[in-house]
PDB file of N, CA and C in Angstrom:
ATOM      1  N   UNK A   1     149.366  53.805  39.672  1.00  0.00           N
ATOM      2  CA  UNK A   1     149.774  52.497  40.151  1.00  0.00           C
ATOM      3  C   UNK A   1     148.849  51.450  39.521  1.00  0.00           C
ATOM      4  N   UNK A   2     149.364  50.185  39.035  1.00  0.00           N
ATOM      5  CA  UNK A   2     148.517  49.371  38.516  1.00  0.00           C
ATOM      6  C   UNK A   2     147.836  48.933  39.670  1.00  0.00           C
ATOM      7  N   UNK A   3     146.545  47.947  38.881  1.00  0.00           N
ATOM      8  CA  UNK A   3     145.670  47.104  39.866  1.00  0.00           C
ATOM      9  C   UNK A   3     145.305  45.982  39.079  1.00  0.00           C
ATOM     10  N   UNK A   4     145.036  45.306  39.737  1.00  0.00           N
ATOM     11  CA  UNK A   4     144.122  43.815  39.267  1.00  0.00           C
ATOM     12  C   UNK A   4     143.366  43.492  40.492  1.00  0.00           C
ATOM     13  N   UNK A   5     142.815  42.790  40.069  1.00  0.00           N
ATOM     14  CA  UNK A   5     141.406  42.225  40.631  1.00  0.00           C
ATOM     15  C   UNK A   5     141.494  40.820  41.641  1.00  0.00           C
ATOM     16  N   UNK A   6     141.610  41.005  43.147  1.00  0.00           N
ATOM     17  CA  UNK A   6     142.061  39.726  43.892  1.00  0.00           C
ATOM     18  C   UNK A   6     141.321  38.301  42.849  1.00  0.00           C
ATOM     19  N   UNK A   7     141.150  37.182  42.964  1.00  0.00           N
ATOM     20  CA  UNK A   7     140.488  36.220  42.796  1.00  0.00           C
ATOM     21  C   UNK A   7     139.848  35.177  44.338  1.00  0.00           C
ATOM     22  N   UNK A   8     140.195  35.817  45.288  1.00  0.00           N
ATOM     23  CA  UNK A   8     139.265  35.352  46.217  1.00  0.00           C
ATOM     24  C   UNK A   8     138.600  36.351  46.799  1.00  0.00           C
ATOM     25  N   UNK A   9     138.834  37.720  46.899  1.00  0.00           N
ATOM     26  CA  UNK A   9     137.401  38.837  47.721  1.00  0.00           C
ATOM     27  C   UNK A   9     136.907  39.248  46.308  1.00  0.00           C
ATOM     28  N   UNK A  10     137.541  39.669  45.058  1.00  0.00           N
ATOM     29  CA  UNK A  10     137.085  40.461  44.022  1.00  0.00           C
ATOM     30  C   UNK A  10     137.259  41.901  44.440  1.00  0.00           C
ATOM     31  N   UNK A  11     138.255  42.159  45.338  1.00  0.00           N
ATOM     32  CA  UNK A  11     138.708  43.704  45.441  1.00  0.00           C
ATOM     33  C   UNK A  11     139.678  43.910  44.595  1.00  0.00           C
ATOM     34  N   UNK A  12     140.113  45.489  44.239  1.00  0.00           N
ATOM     35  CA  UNK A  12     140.710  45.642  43.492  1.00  0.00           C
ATOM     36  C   UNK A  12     142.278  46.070  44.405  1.00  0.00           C
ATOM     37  N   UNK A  13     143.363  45.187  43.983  1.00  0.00           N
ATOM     38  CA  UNK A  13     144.882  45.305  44.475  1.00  0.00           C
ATOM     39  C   UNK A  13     145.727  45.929  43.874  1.00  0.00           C
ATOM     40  N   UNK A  14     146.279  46.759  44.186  1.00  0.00           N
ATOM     41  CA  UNK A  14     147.308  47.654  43.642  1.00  0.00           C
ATOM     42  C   UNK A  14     148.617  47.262  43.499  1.00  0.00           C
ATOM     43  N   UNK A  15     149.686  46.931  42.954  1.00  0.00           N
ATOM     44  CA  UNK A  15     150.482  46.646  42.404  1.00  0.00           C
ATOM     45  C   UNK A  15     151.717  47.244  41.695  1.00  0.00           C
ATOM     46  N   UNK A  16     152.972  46.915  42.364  1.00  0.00           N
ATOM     47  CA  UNK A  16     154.104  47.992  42.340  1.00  0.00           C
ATOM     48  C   UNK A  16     153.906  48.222  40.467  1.00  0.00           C
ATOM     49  N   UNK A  17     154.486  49.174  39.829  1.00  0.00           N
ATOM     50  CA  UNK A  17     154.564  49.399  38.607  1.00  0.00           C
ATOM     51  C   UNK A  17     155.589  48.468  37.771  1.00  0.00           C
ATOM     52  N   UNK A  18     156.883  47.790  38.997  1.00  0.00           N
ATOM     53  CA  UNK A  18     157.675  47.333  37.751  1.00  0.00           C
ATOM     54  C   UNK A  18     157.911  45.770  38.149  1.00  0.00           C
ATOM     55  N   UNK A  19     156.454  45.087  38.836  1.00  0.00           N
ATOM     56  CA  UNK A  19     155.808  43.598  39.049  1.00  0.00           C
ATOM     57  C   UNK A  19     156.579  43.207  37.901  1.00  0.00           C
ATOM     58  N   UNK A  20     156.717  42.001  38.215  1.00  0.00           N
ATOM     59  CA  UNK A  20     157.161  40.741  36.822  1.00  0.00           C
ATOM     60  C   UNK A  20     156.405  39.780  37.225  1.00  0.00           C
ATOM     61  N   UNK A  21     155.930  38.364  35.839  1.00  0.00           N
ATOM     62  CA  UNK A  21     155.345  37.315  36.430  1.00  0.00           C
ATOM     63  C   UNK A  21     155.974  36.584  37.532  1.00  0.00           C
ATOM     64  N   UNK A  22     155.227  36.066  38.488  1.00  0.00           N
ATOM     65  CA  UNK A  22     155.637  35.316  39.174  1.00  0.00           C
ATOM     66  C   UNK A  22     156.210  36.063  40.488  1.00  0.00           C
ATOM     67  N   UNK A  23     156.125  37.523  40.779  1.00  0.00           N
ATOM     68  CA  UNK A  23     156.248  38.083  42.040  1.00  0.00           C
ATOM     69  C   UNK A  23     154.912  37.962  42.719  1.00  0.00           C
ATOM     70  N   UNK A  24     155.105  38.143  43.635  1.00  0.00           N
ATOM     71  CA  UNK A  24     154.125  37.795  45.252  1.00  0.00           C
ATOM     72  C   UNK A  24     153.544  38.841  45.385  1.00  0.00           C
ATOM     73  N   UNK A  25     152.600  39.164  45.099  1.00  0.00           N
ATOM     74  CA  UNK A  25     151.762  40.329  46.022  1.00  0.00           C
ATOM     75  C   UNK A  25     150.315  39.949  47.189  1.00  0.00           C
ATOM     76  N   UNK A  26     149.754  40.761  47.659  1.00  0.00           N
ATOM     77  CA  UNK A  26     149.323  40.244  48.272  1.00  0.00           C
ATOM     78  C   UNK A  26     147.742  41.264  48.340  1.00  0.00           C
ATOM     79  N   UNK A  27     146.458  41.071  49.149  1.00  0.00           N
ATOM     80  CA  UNK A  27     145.344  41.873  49.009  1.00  0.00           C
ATOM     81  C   UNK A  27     145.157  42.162  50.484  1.00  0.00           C
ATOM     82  N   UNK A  28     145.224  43.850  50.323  1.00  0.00           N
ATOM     83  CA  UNK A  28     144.508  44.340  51.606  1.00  0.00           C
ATOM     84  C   UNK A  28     143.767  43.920  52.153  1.00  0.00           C
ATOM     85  N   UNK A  29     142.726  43.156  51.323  1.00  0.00           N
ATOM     86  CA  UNK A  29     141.389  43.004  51.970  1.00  0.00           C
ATOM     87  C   UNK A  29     141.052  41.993  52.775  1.00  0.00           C
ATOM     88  N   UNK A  30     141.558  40.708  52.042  1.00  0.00           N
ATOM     89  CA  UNK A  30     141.297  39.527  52.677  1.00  0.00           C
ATOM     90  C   UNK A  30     142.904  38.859  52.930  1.00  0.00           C
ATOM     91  N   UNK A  31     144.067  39.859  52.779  1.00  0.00           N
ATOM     92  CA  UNK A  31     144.965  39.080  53.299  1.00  0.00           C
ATOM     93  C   UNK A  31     145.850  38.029  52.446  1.00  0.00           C
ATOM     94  N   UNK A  32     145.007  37.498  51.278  1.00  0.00           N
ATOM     95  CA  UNK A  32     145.169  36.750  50.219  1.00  0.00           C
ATOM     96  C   UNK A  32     146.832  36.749  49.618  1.00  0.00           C
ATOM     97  N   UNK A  33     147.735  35.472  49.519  1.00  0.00           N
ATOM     98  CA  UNK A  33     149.401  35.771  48.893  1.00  0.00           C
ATOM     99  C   UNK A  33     148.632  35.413  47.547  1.00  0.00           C
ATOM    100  N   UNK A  34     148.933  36.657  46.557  1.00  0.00           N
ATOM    101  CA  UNK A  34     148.420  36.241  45.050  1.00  0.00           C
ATOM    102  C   UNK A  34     150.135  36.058  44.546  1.00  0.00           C
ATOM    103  N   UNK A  35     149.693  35.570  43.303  1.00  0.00           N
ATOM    104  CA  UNK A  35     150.926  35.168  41.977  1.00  0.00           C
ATOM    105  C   UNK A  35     150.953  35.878  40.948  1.00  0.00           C
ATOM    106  N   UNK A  36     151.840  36.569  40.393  1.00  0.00           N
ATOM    107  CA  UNK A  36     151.310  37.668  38.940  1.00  0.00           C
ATOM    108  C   UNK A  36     151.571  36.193  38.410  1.00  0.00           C
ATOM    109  N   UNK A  37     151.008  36.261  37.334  1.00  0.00           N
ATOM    110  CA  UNK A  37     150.703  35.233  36.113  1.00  0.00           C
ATOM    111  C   UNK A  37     150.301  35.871  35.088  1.00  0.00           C
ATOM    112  N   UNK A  38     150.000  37.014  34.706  1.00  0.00           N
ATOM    113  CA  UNK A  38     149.877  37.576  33.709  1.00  0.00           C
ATOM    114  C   UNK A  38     150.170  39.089  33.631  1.00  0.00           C
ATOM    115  N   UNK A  39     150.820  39.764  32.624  1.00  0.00           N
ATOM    116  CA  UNK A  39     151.181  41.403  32.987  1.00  0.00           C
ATOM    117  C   UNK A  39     150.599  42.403  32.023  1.00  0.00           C
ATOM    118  N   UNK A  40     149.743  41.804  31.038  1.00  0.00           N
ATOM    119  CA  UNK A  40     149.187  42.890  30.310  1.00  0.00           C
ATOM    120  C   UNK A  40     147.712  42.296  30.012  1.00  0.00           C
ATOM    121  N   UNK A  41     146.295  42.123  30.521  1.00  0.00           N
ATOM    122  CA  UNK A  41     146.532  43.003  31.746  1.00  0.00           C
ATOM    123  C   UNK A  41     147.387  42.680  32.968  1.00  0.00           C
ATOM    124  N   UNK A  42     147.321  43.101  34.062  1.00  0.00           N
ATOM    125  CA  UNK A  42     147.915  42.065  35.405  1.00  0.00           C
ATOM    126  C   UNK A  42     147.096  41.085  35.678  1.00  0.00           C
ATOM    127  N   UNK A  43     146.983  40.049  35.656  1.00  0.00           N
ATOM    128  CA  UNK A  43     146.475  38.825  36.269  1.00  0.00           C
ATOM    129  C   UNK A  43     146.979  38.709  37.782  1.00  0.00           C
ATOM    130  N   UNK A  44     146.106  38.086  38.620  1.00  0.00           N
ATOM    131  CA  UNK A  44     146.792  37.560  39.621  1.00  0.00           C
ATOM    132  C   UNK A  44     145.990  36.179  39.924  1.00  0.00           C
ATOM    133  N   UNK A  45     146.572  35.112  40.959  1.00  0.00           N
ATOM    134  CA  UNK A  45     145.678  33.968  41.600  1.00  0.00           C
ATOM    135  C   UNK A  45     146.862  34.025  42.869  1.00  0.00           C
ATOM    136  N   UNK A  46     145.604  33.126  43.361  1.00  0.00           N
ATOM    137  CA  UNK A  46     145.951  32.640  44.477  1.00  0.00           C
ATOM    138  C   UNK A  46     147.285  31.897  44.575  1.00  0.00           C
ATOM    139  N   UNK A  47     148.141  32.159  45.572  1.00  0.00           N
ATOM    140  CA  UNK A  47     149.366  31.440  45.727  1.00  0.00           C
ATOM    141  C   UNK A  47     149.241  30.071  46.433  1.00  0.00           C
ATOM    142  N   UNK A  48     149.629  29.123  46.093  1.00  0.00           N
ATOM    143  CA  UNK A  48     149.583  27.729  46.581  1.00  0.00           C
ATOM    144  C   UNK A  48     150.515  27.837  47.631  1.00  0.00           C
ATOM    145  N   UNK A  49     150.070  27.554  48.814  1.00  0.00           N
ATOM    146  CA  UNK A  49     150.833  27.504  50.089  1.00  0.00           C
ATOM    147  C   UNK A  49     151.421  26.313  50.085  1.00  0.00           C
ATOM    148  N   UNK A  50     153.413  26.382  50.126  1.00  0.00           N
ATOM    149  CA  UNK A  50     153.795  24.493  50.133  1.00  0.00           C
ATOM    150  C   UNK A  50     154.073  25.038  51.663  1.00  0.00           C
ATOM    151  N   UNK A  51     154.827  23.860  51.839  1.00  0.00           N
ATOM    152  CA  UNK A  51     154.804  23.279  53.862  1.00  0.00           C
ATOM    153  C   UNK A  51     155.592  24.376  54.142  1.00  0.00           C
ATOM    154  N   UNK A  52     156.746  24.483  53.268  1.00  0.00           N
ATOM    155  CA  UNK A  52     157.801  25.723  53.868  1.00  0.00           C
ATOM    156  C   UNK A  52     157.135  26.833  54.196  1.00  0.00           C
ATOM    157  N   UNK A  53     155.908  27.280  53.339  1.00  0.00           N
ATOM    158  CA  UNK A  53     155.745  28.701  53.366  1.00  0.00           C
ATOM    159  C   UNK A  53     154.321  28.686  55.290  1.00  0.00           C
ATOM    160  N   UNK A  54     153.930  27.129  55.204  1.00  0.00           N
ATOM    161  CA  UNK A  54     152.829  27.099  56.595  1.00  0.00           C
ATOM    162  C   UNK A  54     153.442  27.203  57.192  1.00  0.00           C
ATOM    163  N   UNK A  55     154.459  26.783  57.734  1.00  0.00           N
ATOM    164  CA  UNK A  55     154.997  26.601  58.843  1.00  0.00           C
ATOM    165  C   UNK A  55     156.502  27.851  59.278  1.00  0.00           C
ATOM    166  N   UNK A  56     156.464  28.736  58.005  1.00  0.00           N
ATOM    167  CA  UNK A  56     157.738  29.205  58.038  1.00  0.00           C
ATOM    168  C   UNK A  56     158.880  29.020  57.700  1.00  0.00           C
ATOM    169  N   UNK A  57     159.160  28.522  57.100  1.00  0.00           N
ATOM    170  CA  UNK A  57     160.541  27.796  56.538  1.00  0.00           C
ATOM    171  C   UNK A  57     160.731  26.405  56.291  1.00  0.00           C
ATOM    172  N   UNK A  58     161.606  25.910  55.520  1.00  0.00           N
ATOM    173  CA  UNK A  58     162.189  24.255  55.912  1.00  0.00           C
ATOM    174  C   UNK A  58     162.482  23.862  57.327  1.00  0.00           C
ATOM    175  N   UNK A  59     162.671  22.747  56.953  1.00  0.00           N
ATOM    176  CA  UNK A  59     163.013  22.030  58.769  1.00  0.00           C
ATOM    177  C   UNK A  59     164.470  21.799  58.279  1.00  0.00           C
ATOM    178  N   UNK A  60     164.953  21.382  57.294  1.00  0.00           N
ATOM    179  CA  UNK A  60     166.455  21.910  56.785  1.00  0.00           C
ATOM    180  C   UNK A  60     167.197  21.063  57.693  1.00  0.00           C
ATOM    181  N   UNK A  61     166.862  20.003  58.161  1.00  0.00           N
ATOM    182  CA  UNK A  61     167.565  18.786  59.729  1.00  0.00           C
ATOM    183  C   UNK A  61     168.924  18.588  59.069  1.00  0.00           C
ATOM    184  N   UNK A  62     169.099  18.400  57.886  1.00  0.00           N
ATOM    185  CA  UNK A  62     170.251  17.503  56.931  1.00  0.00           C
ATOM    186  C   UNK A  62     170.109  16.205  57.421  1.00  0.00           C
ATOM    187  N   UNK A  63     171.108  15.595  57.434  1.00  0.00           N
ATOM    188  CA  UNK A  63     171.256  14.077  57.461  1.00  0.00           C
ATOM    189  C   UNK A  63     172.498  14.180  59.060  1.00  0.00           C
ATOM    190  N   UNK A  64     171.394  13.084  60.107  1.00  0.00           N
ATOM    191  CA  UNK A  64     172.515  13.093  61.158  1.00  0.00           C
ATOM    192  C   UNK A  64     172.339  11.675  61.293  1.00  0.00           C
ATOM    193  N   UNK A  65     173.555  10.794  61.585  1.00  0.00           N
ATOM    194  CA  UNK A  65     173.800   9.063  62.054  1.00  0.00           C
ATOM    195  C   UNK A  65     173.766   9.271  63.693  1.00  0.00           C
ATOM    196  N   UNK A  66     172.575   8.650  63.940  1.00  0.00           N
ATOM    197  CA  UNK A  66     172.405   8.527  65.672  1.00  0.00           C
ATOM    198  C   UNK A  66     173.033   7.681  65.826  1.00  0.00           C
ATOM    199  N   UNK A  67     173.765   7.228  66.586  1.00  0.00           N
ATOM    200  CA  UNK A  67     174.660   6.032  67.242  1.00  0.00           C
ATOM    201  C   UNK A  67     172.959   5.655  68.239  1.00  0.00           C
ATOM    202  N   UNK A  68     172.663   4.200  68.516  1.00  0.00           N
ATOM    203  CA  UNK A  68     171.987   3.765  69.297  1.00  0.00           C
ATOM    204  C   UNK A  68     172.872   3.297  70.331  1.00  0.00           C
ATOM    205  N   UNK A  69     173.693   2.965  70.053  1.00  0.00           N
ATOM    206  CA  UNK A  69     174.927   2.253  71.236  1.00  0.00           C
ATOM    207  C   UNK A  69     175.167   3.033  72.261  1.00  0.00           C
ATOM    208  N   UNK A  70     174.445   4.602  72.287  1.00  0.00           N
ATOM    209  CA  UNK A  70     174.720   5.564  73.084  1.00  0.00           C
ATOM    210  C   UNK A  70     174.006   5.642  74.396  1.00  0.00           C
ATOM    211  N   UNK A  71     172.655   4.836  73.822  1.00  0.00           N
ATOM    212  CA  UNK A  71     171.653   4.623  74.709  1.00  0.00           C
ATOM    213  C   UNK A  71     171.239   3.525  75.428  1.00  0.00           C
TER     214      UNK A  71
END
């Protein structure tokens, strides 16, 4: 099984065999969402957390017209 090297504990992460750039893995150790960014060797970094991924998803509201006249 491949490995690369977290970039925030410096443990070594194991890694499915048929990874492509830009899949998600993640480190036993500290928990860490890494990014493949590189595949020969494997590279990984840290994944940039956007709002969707803190909180769990979009808020996805769409577009609603409140009538105020209601109130």
């Amino acid at each position: 099984m491949p490995t690369s090297i977290c970039p925030e504990c410096s443990e070594e992460v194991y890694v499915d065999a048929e990874i492509e750039q830009g899949d998600v893995a993640s480190c036993d150790e500290c928990g860490s969402r890494l990014v493949v960014v590189g595949l020969d060797p494997i590279e990984l970094d840290k994944k940039e957390e956007s709002e969707d991924d803190a909180y769990g998803g979009s808020d996805d509201f769409g577009s609603y017209d409140f009538d105020d006249d209601r109130y």
